[in-house]
C-alpha atoms as a PDB file:
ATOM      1  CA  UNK A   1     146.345  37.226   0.567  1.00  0.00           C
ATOM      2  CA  UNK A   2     145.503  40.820   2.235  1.00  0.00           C
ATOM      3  CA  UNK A   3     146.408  44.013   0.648  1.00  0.00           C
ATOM      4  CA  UNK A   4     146.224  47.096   2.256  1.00  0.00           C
ATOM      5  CA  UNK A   5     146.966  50.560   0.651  1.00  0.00           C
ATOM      6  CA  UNK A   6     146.837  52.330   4.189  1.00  0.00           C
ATOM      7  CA  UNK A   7     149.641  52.224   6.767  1.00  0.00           C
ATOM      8  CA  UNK A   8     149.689  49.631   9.554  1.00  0.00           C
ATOM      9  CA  UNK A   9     148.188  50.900  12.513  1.00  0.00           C
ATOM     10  CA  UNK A  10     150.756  51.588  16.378  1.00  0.00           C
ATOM     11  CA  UNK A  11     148.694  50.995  18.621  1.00  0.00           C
ATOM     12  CA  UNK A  12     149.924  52.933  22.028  1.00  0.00           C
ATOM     13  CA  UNK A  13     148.475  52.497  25.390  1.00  0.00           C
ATOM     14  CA  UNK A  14     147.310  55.505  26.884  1.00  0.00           C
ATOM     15  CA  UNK A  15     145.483  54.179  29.899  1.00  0.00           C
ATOM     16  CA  UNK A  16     144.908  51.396  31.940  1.00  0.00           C
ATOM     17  CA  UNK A  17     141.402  50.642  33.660  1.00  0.00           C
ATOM     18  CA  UNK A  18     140.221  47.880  35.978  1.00  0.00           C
ATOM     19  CA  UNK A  19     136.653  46.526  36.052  1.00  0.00           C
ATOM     20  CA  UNK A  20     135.122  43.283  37.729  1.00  0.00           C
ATOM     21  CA  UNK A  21     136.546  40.196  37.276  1.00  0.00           C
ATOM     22  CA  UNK A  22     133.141  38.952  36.599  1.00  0.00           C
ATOM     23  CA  UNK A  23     132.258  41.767  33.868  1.00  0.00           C
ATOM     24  CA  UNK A  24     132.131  40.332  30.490  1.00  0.00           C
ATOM     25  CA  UNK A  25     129.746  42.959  28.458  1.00  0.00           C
ATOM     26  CA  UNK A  26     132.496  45.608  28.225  1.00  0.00           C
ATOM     27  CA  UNK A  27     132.678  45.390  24.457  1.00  0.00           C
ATOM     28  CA  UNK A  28     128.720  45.834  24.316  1.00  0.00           C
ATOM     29  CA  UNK A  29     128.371  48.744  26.568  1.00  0.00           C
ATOM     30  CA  UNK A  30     131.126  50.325  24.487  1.00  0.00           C
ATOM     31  CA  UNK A  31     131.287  51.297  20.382  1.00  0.00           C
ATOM     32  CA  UNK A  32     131.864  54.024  18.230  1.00  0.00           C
ATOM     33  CA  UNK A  33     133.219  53.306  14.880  1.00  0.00           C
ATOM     34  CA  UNK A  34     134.902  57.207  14.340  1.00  0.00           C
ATOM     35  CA  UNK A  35     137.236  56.848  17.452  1.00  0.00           C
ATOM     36  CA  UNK A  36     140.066  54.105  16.739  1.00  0.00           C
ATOM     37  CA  UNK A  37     140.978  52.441  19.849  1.00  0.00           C
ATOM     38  CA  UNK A  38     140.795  48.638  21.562  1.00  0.00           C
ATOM     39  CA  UNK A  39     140.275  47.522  24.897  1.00  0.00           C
ATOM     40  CA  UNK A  40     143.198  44.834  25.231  1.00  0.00           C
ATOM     41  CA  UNK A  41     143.178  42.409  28.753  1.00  0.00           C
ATOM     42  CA  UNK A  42     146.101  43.364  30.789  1.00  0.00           C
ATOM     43  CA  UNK A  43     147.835  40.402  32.075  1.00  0.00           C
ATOM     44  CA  UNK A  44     148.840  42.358  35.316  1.00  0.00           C
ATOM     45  CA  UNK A  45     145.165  42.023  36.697  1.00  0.00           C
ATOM     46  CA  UNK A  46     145.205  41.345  40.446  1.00  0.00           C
ATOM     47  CA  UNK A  47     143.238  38.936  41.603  1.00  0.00           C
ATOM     48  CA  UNK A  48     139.356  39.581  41.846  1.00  0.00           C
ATOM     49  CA  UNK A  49     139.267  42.251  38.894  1.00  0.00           C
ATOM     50  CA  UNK A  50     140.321  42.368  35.141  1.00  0.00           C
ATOM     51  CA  UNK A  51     142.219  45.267  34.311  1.00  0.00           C
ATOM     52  CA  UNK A  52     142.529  46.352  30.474  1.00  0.00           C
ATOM     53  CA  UNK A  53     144.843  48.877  28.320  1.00  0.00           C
ATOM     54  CA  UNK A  54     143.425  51.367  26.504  1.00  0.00           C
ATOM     55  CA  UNK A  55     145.396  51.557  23.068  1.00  0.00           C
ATOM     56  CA  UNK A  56     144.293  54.647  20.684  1.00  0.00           C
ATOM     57  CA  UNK A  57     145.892  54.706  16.714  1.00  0.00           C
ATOM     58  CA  UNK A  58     149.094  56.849  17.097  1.00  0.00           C
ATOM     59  CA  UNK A  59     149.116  57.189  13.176  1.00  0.00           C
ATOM     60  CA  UNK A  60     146.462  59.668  13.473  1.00  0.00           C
ATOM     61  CA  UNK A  61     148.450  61.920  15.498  1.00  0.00           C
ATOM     62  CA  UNK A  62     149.218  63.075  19.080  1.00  0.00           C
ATOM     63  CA  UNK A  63     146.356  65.208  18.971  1.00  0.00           C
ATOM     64  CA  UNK A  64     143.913  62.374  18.000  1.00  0.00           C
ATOM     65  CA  UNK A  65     145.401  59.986  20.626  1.00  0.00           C
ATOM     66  CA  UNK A  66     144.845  62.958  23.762  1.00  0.00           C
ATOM     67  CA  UNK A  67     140.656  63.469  22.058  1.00  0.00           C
ATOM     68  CA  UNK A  68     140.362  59.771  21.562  1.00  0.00           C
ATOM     69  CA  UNK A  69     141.613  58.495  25.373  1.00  0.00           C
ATOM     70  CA  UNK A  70     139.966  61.523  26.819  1.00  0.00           C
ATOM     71  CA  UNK A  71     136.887  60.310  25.066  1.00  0.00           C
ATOM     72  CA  UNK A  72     136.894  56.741  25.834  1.00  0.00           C
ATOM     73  CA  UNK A  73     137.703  57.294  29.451  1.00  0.00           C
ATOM     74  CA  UNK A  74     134.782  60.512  30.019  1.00  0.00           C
ATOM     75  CA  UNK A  75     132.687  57.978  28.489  1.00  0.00           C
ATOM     76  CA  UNK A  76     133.597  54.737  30.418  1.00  0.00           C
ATOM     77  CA  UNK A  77     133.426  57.087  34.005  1.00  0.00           C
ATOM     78  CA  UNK A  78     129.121  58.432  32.966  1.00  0.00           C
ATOM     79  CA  UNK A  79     128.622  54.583  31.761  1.00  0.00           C
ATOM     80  CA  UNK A  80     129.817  53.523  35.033  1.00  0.00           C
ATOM     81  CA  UNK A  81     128.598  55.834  37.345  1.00  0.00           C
ATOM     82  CA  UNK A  82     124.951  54.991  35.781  1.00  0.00           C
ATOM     83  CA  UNK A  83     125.995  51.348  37.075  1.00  0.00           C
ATOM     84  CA  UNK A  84     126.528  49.757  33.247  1.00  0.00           C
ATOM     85  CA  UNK A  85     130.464  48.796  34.553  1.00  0.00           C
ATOM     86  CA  UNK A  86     130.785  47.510  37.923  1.00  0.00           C
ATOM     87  CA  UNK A  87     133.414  47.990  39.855  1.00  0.00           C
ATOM     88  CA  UNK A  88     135.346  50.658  37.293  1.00  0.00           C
ATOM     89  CA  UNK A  89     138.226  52.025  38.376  1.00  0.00           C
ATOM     90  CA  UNK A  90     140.887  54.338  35.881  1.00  0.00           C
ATOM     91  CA  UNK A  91     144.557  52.914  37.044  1.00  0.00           C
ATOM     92  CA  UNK A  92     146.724  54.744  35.152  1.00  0.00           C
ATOM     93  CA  UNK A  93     145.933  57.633  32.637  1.00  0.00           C
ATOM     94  CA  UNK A  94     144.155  60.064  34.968  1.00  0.00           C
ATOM     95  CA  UNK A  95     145.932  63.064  32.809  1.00  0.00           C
ATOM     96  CA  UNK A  96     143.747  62.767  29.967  1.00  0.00           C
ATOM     97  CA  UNK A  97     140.836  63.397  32.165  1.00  0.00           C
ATOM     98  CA  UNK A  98     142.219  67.214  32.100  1.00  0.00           C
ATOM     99  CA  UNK A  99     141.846  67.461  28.565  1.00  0.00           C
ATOM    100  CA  UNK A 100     138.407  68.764  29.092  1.00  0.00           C
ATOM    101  CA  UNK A 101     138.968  70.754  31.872  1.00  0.00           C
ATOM    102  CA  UNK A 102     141.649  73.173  30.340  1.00  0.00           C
ATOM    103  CA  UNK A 103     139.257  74.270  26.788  1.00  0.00           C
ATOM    104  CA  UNK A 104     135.528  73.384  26.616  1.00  0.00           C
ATOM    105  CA  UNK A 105     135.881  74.272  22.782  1.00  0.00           C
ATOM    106  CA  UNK A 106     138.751  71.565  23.012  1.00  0.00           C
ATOM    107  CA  UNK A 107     137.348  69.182  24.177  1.00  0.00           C
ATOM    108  CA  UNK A 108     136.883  65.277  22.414  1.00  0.00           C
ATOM    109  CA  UNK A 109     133.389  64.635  20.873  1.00  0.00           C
ATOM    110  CA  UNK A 110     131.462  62.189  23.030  1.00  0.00           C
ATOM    111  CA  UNK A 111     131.790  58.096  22.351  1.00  0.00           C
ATOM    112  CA  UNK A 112     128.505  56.699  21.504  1.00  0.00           C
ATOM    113  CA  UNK A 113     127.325  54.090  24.086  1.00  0.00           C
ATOM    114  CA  UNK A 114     125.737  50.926  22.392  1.00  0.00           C
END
């Protein structure tokens, strides 16, 4: 038996990204314990890449969800643009990206790479 005094965590995807097919270290090159979000396969993959959604806690606010996916997704585009995810793409979720652009004092805290 499990009993939890905190609320049940709704999980919303924010984001969508594609990697290749043959990546399997995602969940190594990625971690930060103080940002609450998974990396869930995306069964509408096309063929020759795996695509995954990006789902951040909604309980901890709207606020939290923008600073969380704009965190996870700055992070994922330096990891991969030092080569550490091949063939990264962002499908869908482009607008958190902006996040950063509009406040520098706004702006998420950056995700710890493992």
């Amino acid at each position: 038996m499990s009993i939890s005094y905190q609320g049940e965590a709704h999980w919303r995807r924010v984001a969508v990204i594609e990697v290749g097919a043959d990546f399997d270290n995602l969940d190594a090159v990625l971690a930060d314990p103080s940002l609450d979000f998974r990396l869930q396969p995306s069964a509408e993959s096309p063929s020759g890449y795996a695509w995954f959604d990006l789902l951040v806690d909604a309980d901890k606010g709207e606020r939290r969800c923008a600073r969380t996916a704009y965190a996870v997704l700055t992070a994922m585009q330096r990891i991969a643009s030092d080569g550490d995810i091949p063939d990264f793409r962002i499908v869908t979720g482009h607008q958190w990206l902006r996040l950063g652009e509009s406040d520098p004092d706004d702006a998420a805290p950056m995700l710890h790479v493992a």
